[in-house]
N, C-alpha and C. Protein backbone atom coordinates (compact mmCIF):
# COMPACT_ATOMS: atom_id res chain seq x y z
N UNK A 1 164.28 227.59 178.61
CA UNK A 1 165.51 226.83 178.65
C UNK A 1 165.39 225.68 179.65
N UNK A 2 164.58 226.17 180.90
CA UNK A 2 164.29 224.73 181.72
C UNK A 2 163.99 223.77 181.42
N UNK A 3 162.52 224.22 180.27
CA UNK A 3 161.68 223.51 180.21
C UNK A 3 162.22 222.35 178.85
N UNK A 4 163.23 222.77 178.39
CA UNK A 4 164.25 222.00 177.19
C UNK A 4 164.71 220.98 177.88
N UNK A 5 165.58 221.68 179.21
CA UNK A 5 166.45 220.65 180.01
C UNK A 5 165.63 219.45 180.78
N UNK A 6 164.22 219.48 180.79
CA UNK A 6 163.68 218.74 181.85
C UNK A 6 162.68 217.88 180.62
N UNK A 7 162.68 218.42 179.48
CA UNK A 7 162.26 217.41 178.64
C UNK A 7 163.29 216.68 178.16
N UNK A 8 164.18 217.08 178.11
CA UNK A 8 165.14 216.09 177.45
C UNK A 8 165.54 214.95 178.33
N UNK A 9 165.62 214.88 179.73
CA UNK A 9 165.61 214.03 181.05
C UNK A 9 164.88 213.25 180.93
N UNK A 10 163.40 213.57 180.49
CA UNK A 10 162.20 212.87 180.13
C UNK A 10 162.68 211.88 179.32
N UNK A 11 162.48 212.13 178.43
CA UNK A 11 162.85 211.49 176.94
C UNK A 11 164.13 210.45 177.36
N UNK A 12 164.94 211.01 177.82
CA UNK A 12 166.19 209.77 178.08
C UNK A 12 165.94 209.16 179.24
N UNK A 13 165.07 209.22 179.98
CA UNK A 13 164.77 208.67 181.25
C UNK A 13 163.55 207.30 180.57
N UNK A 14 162.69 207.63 179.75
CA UNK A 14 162.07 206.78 178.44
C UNK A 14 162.66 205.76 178.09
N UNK A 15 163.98 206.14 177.41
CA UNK A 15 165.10 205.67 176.31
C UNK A 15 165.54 204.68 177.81
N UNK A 16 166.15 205.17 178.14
CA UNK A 16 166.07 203.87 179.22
C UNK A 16 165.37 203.17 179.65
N UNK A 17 164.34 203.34 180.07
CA UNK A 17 163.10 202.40 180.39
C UNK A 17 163.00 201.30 178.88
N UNK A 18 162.80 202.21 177.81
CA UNK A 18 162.81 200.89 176.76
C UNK A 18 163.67 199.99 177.04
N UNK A 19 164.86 200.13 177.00
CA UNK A 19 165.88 199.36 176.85
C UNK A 19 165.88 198.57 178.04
N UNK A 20 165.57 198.98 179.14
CA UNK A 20 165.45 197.66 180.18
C UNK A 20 163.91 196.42 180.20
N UNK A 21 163.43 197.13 179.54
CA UNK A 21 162.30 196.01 179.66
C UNK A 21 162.59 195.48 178.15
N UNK A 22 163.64 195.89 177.41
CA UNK A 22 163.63 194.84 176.48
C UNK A 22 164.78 193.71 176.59
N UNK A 23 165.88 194.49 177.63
CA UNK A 23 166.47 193.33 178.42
C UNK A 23 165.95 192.19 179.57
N UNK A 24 165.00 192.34 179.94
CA UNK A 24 164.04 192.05 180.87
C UNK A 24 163.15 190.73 180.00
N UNK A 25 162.96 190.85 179.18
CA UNK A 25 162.65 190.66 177.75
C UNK A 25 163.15 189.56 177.28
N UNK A 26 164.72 189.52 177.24
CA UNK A 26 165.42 188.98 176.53
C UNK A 26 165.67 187.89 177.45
N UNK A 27 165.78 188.25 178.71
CA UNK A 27 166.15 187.20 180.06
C UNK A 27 165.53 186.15 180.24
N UNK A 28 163.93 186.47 179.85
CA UNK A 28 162.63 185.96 180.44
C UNK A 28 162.78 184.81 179.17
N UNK A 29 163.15 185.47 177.88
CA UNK A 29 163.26 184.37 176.83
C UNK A 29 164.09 183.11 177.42
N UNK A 30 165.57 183.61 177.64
CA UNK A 30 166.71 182.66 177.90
C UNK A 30 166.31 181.52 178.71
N UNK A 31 165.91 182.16 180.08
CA UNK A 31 165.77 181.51 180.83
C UNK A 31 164.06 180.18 180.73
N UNK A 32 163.38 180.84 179.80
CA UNK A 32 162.68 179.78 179.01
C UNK A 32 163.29 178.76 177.90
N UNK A 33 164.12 179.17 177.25
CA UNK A 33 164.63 178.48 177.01
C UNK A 33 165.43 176.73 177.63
N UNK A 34 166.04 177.91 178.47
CA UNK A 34 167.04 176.72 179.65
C UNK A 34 165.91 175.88 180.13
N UNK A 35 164.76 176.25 180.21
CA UNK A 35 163.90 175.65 181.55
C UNK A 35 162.64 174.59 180.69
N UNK A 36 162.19 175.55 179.37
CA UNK A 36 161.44 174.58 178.84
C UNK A 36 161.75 173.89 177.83
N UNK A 37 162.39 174.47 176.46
CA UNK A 37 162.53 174.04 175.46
C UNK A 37 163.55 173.35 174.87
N UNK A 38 164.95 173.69 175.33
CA UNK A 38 166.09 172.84 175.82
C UNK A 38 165.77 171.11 176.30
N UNK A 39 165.02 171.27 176.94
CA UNK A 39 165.04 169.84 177.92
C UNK A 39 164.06 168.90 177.01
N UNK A 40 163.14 169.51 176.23
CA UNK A 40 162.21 169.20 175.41
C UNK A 40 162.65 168.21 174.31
N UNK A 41 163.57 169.10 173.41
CA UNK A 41 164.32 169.07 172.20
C UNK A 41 165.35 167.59 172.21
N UNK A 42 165.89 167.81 174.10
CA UNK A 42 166.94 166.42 174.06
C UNK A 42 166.03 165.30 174.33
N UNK A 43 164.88 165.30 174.57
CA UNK A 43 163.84 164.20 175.14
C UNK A 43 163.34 163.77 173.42
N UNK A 44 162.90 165.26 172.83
CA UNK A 44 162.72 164.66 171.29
C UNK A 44 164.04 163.66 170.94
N UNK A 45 165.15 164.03 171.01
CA UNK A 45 166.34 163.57 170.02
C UNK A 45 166.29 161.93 170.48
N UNK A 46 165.97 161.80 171.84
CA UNK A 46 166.16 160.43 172.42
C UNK A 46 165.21 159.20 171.72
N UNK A 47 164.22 159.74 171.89
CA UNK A 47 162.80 159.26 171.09
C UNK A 47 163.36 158.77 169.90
N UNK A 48 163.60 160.10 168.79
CA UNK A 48 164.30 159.45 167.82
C UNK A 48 165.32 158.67 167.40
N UNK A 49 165.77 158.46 168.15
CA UNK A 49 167.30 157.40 168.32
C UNK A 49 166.27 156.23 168.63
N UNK A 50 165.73 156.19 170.05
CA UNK A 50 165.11 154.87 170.24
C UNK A 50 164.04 153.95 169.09
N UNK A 51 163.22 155.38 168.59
CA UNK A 51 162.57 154.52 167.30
C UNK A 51 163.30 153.80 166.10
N UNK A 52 164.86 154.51 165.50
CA UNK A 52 165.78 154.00 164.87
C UNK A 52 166.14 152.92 164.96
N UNK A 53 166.71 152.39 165.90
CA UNK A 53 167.52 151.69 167.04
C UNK A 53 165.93 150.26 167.14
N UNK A 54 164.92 150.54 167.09
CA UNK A 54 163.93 148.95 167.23
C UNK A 54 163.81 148.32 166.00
N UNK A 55 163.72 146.97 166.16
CA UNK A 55 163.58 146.03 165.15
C UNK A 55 162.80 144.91 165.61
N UNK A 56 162.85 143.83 164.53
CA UNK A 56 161.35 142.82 164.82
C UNK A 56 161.96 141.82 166.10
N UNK A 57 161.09 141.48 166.80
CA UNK A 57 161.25 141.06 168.10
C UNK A 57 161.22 142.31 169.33
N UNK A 58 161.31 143.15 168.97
CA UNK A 58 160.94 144.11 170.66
C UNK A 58 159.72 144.18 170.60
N UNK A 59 159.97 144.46 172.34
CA UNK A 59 158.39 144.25 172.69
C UNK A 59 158.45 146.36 172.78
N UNK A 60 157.30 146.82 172.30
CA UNK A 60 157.25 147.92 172.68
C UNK A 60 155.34 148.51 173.43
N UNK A 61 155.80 149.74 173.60
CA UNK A 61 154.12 150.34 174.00
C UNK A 61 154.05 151.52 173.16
N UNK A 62 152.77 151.27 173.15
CA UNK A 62 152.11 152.72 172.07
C UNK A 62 151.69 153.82 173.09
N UNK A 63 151.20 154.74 172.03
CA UNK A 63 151.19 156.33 172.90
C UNK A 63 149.73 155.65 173.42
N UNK A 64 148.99 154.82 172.53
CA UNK A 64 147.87 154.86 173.49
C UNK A 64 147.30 153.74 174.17
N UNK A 65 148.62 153.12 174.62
CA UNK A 65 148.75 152.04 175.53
C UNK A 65 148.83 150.39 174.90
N UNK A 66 148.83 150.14 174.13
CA UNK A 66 148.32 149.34 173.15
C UNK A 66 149.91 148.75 173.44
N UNK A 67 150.34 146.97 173.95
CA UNK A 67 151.34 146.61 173.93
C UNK A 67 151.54 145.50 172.94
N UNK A 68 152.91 145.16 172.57
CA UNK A 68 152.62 144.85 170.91
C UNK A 68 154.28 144.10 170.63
N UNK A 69 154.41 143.41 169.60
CA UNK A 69 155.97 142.93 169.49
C UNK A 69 156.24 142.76 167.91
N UNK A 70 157.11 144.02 168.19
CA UNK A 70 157.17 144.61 166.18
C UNK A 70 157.80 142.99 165.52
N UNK A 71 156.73 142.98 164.73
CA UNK A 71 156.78 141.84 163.95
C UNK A 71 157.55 142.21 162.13
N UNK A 72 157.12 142.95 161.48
CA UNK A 72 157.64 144.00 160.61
C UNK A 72 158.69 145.21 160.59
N UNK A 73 159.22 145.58 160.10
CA UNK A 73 159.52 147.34 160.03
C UNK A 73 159.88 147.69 158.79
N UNK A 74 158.48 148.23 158.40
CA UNK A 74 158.40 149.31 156.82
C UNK A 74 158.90 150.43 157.55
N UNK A 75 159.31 151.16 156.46
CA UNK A 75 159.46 152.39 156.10
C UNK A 75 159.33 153.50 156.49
N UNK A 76 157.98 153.53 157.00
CA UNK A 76 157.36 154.65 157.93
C UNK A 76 156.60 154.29 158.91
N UNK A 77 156.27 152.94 159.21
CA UNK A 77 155.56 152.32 160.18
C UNK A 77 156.08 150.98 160.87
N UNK A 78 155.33 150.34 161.93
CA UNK A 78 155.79 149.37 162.34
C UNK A 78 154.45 148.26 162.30
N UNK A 79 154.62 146.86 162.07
CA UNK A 79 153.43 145.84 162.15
C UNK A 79 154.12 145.30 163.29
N UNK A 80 152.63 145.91 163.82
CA UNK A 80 152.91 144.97 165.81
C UNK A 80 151.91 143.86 165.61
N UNK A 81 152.18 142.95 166.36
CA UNK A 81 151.44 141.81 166.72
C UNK A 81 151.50 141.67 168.25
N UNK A 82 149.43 142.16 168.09
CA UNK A 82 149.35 142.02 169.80
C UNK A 82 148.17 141.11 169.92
N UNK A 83 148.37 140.13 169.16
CA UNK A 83 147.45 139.01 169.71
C UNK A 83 148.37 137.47 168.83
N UNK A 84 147.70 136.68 169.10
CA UNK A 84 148.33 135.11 168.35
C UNK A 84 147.95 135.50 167.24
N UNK A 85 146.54 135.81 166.45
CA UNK A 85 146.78 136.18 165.25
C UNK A 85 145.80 137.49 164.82
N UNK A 86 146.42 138.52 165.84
CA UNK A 86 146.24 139.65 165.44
C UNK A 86 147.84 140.83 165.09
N UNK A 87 147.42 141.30 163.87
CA UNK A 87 148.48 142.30 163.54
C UNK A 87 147.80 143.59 163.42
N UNK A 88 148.93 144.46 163.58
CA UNK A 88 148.36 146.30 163.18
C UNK A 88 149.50 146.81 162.81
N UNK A 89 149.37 148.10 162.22
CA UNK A 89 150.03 148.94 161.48
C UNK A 89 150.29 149.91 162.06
N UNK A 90 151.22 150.54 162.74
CA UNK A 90 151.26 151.50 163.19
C UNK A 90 152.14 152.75 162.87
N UNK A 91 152.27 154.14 162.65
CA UNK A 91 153.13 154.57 162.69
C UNK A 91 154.31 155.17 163.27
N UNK A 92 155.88 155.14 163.21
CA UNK A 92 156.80 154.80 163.74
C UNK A 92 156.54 155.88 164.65
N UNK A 93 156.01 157.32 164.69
CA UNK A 93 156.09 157.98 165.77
C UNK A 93 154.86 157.68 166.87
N UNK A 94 154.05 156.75 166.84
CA UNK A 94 153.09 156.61 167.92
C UNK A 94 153.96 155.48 169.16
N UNK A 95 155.27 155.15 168.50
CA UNK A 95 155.47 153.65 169.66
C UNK A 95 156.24 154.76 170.53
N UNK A 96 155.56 154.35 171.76
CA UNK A 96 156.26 155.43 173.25
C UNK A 96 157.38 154.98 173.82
N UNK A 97 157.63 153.87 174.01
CA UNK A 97 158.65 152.94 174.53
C UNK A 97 158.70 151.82 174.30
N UNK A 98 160.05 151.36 174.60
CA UNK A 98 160.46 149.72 174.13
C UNK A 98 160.35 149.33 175.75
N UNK A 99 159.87 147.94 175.98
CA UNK A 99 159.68 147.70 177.02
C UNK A 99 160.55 146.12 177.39
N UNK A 100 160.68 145.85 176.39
CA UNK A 100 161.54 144.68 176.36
C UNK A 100 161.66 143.80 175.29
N UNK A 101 162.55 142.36 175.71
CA UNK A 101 162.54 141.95 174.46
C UNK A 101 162.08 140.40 174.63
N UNK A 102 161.50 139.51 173.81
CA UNK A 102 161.01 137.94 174.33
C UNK A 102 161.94 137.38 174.10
């Protein structure tokens, strides 16, 4: 009969332990959330507004440094002109920032 009563202690002493490390669990998510992916998501949304939002005459920069003054805007890309008579094609998610306007 002890040995019933002191397993069953066991077992729910277990049953608890699960349940806190899956709250433990759940915290570690949240608070990743708040800290990484949250802050991420509104930095994406901004990006996308700012690529919307350019047209021909800004001056912008590319992700890989490349500075340029959208001369075009197709569809899915932008034609920068970064020389007197050089043009390129780029696509709308590589321009990193608008840097100004001439």
């Amino acid at each position: 009969m002890y040995n019933k009563i002191l397993f069953a202690e066991q077992v729910a002493a277990q049953q608890g332990f699960g349940l806190q490390s899956l709250l433990v669990f759940a915290l570690l998510f949240v608070g990743m959330w708040f800290l990484m992916i949250a802050p991420q998501r509104k930095k994406q949304k901004e990006h996308v507004k700012m690529i919307q939002a350019l047209k021909a005459g800004d001056e912008v920069v590319t992700s890989s440094g490349i500075f340029g003054t959208i001369a075009n805007v197709k569809n899915d890309r932008f034609v920068l002109k970064i020389g007197d008579d050089t043009k390129i094609e780029i696509f709308k998610s590589y321009i990193q920032a608008k840097v100004g306007k001439k």
